[in-house]
PDB file of N, CA and C in Angstrom:
ATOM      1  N   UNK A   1       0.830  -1.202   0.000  1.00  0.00           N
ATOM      2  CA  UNK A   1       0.000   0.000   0.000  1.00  0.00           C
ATOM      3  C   UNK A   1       0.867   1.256   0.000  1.00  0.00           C
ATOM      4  N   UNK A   2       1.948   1.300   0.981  1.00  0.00           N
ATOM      5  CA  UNK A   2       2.696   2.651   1.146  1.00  0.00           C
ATOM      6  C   UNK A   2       3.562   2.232  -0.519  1.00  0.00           C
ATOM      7  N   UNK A   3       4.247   1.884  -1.022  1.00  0.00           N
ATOM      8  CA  UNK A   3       4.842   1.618  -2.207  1.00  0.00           C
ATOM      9  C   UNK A   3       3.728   2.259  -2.998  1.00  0.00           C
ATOM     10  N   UNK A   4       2.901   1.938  -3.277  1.00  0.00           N
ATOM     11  CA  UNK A   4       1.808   2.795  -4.577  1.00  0.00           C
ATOM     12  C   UNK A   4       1.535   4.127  -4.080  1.00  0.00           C
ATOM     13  N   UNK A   5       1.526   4.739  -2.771  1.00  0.00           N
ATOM     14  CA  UNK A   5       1.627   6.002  -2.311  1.00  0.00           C
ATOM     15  C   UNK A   5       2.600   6.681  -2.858  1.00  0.00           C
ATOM     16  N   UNK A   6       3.977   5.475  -2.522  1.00  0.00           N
ATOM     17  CA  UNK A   6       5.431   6.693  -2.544  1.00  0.00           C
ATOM     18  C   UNK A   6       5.206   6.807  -4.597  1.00  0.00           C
ATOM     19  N   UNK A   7       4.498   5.728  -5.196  1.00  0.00           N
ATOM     20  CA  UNK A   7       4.584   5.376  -6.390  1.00  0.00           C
ATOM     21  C   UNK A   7       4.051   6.651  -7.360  1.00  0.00           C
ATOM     22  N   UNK A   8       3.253   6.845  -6.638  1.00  0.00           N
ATOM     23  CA  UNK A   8       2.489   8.204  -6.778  1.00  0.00           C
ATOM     24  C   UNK A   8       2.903   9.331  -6.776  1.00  0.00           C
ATOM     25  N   UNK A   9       3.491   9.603  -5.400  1.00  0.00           N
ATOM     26  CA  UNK A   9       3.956  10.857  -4.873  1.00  0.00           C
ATOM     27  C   UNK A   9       5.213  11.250  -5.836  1.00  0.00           C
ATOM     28  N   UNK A  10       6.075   9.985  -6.137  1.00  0.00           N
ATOM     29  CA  UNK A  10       7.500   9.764  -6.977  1.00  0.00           C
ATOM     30  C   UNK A  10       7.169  10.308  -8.039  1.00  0.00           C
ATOM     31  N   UNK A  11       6.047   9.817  -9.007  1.00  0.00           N
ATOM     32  CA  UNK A  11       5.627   9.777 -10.489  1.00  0.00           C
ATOM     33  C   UNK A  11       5.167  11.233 -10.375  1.00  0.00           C
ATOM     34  N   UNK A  12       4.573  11.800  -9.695  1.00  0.00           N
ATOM     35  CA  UNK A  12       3.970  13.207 -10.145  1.00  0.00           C
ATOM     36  C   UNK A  12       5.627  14.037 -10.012  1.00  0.00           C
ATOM     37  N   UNK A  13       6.740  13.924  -9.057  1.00  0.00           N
ATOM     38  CA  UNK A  13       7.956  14.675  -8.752  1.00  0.00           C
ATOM     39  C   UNK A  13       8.627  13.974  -9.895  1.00  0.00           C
ATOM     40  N   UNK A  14       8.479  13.023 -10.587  1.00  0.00           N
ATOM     41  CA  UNK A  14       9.459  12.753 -11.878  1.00  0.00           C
ATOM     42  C   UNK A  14       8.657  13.555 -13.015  1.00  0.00           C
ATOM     43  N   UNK A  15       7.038  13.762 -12.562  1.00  0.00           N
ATOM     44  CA  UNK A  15       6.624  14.187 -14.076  1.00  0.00           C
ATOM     45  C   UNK A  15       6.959  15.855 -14.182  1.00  0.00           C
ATOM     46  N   UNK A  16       6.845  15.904 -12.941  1.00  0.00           N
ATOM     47  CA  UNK A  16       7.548  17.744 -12.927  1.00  0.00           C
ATOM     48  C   UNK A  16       8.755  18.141 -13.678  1.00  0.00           C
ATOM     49  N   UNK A  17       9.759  16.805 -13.122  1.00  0.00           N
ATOM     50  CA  UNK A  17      11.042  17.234 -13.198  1.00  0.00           C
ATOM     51  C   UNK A  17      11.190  16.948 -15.061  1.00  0.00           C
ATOM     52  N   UNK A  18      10.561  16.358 -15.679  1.00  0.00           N
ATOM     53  CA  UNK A  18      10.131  15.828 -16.756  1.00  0.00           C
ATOM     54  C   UNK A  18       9.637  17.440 -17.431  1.00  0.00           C
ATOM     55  N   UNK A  19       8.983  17.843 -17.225  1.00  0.00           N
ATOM     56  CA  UNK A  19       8.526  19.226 -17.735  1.00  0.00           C
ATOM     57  C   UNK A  19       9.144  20.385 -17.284  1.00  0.00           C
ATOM     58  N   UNK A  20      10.045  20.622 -16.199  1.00  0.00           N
ATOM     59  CA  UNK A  20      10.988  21.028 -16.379  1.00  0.00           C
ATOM     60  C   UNK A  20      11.724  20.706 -17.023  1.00  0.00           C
ATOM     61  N   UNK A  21      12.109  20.164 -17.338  1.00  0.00           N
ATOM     62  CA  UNK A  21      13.236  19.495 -18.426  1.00  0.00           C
ATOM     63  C   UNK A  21      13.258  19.865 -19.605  1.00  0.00           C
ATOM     64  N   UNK A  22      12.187  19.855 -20.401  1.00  0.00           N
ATOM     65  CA  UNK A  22      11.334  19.378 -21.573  1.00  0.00           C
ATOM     66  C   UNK A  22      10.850  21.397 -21.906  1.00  0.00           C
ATOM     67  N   UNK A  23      10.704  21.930 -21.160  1.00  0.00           N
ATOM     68  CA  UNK A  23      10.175  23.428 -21.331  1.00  0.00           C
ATOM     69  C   UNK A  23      11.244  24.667 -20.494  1.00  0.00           C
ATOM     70  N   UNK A  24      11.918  23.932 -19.801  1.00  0.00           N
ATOM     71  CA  UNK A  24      13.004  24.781 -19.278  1.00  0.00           C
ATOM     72  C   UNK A  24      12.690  26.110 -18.276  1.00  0.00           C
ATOM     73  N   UNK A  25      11.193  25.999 -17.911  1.00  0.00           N
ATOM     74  CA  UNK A  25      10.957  26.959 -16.981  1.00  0.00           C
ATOM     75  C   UNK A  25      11.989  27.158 -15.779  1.00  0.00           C
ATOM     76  N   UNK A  26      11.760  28.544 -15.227  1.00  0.00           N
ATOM     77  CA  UNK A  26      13.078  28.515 -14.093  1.00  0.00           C
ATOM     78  C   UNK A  26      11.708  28.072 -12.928  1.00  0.00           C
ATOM     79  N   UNK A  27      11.261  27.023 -12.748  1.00  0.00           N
ATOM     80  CA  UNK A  27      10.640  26.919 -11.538  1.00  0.00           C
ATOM     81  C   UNK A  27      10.857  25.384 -10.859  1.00  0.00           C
ATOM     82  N   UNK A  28      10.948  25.214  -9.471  1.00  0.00           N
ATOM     83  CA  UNK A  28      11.735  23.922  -9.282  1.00  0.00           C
ATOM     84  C   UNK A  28      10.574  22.930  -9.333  1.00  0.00           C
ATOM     85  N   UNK A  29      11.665  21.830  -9.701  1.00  0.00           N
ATOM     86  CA  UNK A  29      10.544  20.573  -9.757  1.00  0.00           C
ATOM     87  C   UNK A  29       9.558  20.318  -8.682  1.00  0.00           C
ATOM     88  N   UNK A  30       9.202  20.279  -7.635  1.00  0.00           N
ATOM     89  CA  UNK A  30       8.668  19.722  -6.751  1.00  0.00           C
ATOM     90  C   UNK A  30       7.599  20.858  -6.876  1.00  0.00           C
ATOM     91  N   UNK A  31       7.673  21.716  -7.146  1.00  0.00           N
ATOM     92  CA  UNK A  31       6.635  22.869  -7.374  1.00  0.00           C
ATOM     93  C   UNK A  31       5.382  22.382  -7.961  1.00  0.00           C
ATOM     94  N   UNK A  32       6.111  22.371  -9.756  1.00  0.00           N
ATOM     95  CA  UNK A  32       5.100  21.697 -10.560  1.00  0.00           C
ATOM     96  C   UNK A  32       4.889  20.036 -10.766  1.00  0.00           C
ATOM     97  N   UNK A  33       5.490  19.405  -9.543  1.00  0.00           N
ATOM     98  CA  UNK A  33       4.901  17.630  -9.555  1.00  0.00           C
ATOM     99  C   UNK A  33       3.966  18.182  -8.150  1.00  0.00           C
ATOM    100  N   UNK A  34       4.129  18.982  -7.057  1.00  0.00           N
ATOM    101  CA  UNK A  34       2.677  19.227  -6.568  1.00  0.00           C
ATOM    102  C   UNK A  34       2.017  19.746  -7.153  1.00  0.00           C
ATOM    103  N   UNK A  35       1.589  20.556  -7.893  1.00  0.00           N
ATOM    104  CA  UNK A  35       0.711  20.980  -8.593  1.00  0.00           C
ATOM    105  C   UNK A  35       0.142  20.045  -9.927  1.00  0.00           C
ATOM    106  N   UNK A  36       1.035  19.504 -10.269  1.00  0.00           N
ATOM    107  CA  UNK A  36       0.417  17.858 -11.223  1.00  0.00           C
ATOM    108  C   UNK A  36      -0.554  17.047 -10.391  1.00  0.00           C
ATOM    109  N   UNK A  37      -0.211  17.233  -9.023  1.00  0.00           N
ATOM    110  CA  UNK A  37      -0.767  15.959  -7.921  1.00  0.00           C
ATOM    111  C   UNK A  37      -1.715  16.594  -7.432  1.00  0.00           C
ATOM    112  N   UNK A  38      -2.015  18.186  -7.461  1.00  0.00           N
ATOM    113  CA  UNK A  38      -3.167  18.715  -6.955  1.00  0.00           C
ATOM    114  C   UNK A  38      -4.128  18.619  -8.230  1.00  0.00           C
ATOM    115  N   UNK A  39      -3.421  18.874  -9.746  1.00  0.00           N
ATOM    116  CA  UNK A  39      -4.656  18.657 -10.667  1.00  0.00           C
ATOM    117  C   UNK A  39      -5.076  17.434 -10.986  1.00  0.00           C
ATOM    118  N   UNK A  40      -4.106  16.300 -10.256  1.00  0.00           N
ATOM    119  CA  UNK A  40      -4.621  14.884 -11.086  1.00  0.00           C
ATOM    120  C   UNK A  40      -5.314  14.126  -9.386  1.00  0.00           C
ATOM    121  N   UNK A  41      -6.001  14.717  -8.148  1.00  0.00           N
ATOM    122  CA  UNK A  41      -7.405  15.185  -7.416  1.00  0.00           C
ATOM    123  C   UNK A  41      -8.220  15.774  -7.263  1.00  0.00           C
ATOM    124  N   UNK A  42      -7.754  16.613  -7.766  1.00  0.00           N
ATOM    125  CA  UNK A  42      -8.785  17.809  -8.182  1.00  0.00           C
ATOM    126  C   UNK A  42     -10.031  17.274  -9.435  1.00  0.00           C
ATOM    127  N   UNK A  43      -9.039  16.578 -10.763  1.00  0.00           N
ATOM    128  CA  UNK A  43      -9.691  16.010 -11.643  1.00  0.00           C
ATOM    129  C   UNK A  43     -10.222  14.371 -11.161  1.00  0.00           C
ATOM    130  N   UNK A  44      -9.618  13.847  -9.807  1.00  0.00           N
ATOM    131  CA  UNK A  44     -10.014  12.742  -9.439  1.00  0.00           C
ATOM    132  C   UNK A  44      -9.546  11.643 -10.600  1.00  0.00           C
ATOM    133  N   UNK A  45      -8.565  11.946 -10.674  1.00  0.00           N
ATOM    134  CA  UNK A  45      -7.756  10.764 -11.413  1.00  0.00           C
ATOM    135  C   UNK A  45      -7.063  10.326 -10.452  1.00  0.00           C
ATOM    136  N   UNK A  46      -6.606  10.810  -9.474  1.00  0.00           N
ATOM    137  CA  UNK A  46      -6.239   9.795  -8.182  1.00  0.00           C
ATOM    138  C   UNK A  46      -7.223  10.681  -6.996  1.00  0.00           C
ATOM    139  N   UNK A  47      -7.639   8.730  -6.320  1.00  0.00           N
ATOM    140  CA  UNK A  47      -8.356   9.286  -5.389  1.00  0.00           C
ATOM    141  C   UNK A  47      -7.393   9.691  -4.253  1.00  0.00           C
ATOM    142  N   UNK A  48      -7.900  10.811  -3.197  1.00  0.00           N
ATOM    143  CA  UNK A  48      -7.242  10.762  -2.178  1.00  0.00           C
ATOM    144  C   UNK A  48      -7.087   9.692  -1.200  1.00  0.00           C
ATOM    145  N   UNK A  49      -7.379   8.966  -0.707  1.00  0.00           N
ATOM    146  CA  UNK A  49      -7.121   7.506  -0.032  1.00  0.00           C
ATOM    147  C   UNK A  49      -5.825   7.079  -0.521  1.00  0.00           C
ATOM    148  N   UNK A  50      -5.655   6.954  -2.111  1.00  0.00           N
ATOM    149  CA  UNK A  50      -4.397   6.712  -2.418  1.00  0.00           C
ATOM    150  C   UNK A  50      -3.315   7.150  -2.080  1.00  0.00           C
ATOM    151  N   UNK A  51      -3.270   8.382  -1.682  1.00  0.00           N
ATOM    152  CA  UNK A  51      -1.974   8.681  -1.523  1.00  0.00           C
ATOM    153  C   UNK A  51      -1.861   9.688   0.648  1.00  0.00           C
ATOM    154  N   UNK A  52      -3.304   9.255   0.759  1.00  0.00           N
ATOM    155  CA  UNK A  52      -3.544  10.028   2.507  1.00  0.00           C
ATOM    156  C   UNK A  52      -2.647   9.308   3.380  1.00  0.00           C
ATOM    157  N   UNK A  53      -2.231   8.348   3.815  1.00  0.00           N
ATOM    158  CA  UNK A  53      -1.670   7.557   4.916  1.00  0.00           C
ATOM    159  C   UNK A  53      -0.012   7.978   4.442  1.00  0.00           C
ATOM    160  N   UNK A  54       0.477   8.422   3.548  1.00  0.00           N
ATOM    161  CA  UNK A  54       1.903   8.643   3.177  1.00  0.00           C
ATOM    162  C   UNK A  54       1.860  10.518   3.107  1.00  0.00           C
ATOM    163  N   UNK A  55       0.999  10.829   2.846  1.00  0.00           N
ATOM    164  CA  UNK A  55       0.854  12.448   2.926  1.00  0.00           C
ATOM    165  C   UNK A  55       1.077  12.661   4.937  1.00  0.00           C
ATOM    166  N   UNK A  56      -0.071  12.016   5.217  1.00  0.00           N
ATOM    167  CA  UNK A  56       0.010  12.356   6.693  1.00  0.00           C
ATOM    168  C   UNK A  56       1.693  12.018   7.232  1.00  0.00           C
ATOM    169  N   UNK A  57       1.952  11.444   7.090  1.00  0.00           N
ATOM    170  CA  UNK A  57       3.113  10.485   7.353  1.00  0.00           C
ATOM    171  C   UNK A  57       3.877  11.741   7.244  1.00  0.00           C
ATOM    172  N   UNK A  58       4.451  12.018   6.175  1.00  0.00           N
ATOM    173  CA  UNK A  58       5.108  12.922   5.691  1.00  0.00           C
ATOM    174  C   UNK A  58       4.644  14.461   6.161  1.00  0.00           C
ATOM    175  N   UNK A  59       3.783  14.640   6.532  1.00  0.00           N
ATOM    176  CA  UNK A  59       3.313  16.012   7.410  1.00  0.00           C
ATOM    177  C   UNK A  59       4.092  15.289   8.559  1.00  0.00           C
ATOM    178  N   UNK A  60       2.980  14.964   9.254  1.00  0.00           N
ATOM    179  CA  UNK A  60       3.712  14.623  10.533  1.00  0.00           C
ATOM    180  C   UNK A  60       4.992  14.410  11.098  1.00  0.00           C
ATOM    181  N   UNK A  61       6.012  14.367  10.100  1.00  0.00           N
ATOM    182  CA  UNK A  61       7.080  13.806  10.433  1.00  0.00           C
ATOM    183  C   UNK A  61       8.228  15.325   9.741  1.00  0.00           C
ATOM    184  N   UNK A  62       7.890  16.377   9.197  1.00  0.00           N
ATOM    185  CA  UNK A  62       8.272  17.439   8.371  1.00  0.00           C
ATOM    186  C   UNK A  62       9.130  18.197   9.110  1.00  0.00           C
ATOM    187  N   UNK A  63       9.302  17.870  10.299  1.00  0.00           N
ATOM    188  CA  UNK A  63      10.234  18.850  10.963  1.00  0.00           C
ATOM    189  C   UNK A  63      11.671  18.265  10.787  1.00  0.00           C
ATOM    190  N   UNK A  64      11.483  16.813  10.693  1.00  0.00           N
ATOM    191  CA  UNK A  64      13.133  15.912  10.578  1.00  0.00           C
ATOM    192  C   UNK A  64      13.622  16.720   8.959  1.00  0.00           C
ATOM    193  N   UNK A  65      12.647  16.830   8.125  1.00  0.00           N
ATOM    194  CA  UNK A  65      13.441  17.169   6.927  1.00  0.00           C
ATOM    195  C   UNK A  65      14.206  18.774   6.725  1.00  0.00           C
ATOM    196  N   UNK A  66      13.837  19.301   8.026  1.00  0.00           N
ATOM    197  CA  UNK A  66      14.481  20.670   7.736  1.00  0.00           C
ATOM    198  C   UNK A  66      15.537  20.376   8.952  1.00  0.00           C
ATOM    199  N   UNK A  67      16.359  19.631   9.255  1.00  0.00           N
ATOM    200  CA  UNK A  67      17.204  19.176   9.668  1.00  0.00           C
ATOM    201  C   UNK A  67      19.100  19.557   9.150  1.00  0.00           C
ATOM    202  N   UNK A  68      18.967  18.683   8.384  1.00  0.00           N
ATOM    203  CA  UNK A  68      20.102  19.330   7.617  1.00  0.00           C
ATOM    204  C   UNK A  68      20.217  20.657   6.978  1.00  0.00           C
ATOM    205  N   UNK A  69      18.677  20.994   6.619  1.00  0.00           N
ATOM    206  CA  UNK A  69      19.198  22.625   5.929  1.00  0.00           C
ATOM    207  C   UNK A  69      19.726  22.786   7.101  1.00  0.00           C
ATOM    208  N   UNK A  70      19.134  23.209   8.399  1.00  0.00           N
ATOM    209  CA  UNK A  70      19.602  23.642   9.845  1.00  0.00           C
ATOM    210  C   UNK A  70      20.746  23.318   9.937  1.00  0.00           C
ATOM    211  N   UNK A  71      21.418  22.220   9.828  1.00  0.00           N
ATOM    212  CA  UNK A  71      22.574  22.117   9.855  1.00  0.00           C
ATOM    213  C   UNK A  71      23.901  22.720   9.114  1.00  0.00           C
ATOM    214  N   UNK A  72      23.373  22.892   7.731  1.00  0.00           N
ATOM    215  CA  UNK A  72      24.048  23.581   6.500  1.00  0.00           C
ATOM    216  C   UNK A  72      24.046  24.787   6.880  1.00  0.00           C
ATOM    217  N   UNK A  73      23.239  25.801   7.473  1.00  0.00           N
ATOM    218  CA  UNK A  73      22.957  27.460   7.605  1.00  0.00           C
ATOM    219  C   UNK A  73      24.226  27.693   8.829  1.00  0.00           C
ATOM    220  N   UNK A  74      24.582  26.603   9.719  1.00  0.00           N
ATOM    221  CA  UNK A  74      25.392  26.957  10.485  1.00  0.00           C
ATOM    222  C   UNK A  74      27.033  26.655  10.095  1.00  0.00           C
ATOM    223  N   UNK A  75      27.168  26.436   8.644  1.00  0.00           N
ATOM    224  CA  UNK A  75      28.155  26.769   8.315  1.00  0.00           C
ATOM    225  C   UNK A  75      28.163  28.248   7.761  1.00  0.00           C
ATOM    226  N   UNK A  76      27.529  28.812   7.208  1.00  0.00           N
ATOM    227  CA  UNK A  76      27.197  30.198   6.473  1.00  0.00           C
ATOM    228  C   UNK A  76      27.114  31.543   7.863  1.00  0.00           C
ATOM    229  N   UNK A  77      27.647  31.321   9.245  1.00  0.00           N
ATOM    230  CA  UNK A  77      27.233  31.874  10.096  1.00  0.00           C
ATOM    231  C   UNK A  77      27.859  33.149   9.636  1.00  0.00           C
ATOM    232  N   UNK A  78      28.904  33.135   9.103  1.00  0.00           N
ATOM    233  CA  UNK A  78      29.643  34.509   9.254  1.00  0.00           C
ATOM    234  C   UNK A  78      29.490  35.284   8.125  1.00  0.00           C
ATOM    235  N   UNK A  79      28.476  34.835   6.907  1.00  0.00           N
ATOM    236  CA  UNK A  79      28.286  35.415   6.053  1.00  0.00           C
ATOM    237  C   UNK A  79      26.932  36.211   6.440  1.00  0.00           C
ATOM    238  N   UNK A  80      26.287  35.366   7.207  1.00  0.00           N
ATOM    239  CA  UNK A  80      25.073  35.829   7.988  1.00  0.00           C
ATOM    240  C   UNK A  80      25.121  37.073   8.678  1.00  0.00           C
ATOM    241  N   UNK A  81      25.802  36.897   9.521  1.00  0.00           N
ATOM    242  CA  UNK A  81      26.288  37.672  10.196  1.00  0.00           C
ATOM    243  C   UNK A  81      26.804  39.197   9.697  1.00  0.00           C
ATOM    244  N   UNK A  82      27.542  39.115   9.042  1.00  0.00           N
ATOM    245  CA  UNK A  82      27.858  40.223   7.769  1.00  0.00           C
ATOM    246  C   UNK A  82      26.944  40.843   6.786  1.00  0.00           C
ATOM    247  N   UNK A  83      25.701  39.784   6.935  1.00  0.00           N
ATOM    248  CA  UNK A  83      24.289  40.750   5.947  1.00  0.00           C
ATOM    249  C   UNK A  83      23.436  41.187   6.904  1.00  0.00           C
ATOM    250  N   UNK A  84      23.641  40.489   8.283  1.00  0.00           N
ATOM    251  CA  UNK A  84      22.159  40.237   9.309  1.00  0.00           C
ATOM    252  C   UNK A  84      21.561  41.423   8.851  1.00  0.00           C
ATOM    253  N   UNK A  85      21.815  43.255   8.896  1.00  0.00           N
ATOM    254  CA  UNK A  85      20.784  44.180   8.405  1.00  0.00           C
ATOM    255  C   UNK A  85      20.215  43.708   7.246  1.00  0.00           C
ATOM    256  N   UNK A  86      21.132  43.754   5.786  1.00  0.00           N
ATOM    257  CA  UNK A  86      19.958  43.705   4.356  1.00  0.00           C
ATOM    258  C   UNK A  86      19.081  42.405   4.768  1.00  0.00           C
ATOM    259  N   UNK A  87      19.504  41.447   5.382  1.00  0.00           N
ATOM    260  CA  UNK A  87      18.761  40.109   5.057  1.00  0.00           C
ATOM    261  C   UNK A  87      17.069  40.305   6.049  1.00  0.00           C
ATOM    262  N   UNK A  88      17.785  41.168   7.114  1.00  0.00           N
ATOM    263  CA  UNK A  88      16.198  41.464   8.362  1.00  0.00           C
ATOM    264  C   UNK A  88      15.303  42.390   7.538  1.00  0.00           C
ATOM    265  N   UNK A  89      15.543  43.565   6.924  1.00  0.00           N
ATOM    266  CA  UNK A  89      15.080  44.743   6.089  1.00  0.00           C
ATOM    267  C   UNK A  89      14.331  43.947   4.868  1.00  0.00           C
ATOM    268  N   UNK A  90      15.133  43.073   4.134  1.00  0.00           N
ATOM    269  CA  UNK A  90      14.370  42.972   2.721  1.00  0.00           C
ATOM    270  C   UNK A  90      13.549  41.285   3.523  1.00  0.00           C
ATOM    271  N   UNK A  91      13.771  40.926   4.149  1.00  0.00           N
ATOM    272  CA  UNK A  91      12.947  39.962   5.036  1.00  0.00           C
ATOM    273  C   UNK A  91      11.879  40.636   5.130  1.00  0.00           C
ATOM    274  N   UNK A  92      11.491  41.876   6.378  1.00  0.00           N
ATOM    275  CA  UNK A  92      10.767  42.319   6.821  1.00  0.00           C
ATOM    276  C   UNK A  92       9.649  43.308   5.523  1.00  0.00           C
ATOM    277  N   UNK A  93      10.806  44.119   4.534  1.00  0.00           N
ATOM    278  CA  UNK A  93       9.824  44.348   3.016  1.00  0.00           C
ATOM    279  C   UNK A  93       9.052  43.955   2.665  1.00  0.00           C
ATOM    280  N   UNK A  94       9.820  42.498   2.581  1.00  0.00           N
ATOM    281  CA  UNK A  94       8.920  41.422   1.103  1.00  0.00           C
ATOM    282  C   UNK A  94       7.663  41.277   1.868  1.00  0.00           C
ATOM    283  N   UNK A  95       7.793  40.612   3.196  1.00  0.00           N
ATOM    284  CA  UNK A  95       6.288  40.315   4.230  1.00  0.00           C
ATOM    285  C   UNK A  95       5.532  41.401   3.617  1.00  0.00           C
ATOM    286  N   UNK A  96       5.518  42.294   4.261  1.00  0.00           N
ATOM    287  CA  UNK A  96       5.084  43.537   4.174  1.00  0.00           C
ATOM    288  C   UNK A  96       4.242  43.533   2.579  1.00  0.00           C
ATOM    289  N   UNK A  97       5.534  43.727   1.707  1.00  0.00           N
ATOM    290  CA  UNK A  97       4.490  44.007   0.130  1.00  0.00           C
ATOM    291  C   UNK A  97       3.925  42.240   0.062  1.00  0.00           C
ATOM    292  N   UNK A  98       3.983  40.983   0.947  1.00  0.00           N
ATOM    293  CA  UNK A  98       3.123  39.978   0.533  1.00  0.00           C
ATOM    294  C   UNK A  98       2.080  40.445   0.552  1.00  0.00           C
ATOM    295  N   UNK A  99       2.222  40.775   2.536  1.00  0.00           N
ATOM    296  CA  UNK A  99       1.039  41.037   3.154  1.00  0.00           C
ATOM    297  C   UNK A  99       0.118  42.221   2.619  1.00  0.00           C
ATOM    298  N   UNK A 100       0.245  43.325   1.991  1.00  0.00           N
ATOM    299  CA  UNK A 100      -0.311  44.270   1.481  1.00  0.00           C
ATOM    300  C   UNK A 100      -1.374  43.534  -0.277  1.00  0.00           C
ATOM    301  N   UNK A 101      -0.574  42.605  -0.831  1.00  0.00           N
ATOM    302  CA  UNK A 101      -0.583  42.240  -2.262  1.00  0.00           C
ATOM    303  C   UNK A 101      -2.018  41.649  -1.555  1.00  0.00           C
ATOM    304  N   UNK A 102      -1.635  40.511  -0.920  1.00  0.00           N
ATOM    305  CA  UNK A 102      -2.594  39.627  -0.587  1.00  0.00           C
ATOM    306  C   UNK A 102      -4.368  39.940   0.393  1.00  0.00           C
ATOM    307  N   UNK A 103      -3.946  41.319   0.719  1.00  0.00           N
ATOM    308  CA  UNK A 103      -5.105  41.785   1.098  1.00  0.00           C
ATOM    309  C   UNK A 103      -5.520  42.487   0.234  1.00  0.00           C
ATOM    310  N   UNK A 104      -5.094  43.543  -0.846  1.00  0.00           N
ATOM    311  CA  UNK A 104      -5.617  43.864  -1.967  1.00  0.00           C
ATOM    312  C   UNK A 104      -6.304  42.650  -2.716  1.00  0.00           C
ATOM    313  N   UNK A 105      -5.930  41.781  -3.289  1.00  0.00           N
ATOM    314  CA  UNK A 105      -6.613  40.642  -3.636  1.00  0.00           C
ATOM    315  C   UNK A 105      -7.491  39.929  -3.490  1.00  0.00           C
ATOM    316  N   UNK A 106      -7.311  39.957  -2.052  1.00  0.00           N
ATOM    317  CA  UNK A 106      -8.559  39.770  -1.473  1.00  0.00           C
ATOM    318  C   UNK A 106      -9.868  40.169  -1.425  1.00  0.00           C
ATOM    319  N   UNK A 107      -9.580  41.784  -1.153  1.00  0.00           N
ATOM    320  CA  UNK A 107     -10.366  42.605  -1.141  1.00  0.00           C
ATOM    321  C   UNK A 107     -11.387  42.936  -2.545  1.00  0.00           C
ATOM    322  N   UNK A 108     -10.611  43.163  -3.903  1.00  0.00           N
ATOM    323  CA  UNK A 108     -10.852  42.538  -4.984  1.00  0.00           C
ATOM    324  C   UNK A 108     -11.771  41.469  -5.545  1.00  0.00           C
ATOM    325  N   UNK A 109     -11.389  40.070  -4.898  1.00  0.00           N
ATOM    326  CA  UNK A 109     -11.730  39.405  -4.968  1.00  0.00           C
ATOM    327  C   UNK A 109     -13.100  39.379  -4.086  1.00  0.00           C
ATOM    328  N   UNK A 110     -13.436  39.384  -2.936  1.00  0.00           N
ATOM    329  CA  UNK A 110     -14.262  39.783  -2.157  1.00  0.00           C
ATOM    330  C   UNK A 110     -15.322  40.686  -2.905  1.00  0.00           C
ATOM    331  N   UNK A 111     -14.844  41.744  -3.389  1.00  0.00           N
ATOM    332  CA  UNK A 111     -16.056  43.141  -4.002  1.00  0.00           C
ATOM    333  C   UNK A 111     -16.714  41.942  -5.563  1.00  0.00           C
ATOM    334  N   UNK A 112     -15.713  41.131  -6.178  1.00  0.00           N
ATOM    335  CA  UNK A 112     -16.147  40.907  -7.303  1.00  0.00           C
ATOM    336  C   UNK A 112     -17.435  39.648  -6.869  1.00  0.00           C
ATOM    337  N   UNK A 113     -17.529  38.559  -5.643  1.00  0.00           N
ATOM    338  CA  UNK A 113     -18.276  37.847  -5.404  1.00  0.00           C
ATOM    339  C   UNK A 113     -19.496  38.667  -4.777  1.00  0.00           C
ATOM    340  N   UNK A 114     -19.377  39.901  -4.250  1.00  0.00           N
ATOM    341  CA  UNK A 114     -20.544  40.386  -3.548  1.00  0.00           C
ATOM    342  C   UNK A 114     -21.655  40.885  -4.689  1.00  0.00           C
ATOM    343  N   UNK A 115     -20.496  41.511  -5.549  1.00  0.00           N
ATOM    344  CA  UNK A 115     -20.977  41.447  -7.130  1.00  0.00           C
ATOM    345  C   UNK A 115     -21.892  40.873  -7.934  1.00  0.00           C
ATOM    346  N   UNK A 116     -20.993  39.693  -7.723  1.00  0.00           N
ATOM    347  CA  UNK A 116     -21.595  38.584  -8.741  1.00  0.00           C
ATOM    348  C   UNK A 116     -23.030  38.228  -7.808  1.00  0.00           C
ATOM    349  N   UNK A 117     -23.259  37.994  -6.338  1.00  0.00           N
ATOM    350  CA  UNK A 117     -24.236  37.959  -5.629  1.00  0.00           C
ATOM    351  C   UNK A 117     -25.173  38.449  -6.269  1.00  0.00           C
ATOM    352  N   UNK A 118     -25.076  39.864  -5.978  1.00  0.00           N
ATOM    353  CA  UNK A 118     -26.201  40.978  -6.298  1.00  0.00           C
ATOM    354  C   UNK A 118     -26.912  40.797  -7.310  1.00  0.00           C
ATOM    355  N   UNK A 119     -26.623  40.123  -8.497  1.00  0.00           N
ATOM    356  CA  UNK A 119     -26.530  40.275  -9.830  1.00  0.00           C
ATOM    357  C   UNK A 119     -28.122  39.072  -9.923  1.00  0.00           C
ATOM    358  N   UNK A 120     -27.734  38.194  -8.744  1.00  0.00           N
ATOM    359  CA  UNK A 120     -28.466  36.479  -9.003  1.00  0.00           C
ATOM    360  C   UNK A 120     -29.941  37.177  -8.523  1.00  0.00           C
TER     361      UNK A 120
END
């Protein structure tokens, strides 16, 4: 059962890396093999059952995989250290214009359904 999960989970991250390949977008594989794996449930070409007991698994267990980055960043300490301002500033920016983008959008989005309401 977990083998046709990982079989799954594998095949949509090879079909990414496959179309990356093949179209040369700058976007990383695992990006577009989740997004293959969200349109091929979405379209219910795989049911979720198939692949839930290895998803959970893999949530649940997500903190071991940021492990080694953690480990890797503490070689980079002194480069860190040497940006700590630009890296806190354009850290604290980007939030900022997310957080601004994403409530415009919202908001947007929001006026256009109250919209479309009115209309019915």
């Amino acid at each position: 059962m977990m083998i046709r999960q990982l079989a799954i989970l594998f095949g949509c991250l090879a079909l990414g890396e496959f179309i990356i390949w093949l179209t040369g977008i700058p976007l990383p594989s695992s990006i577009v093999g989740m997004l293959i794996l969200t349109l091929l449930l979405k379209l219910k070409i795989i049911r979720l059952e198939w692949v839930k007991t290895i998803s959970e698994f893999l949530v649940a267990n997500i903190g071991f995989f940021f492990v080694p980055p953690g480990v890797a960043i503490m070689l980079y300490f002194d480069i860190i250290k040497a940006e700590f301002w630009p890296i806190v500033i354009s850290t604290a920016a980007s939030t900022v214009i997310v957080l601004a983008i994403t409530g415009w959008v919202g908001q947007i989005y929001a006026k256009l359904v109250h919209k479309k309401g009115d209309d019915k």
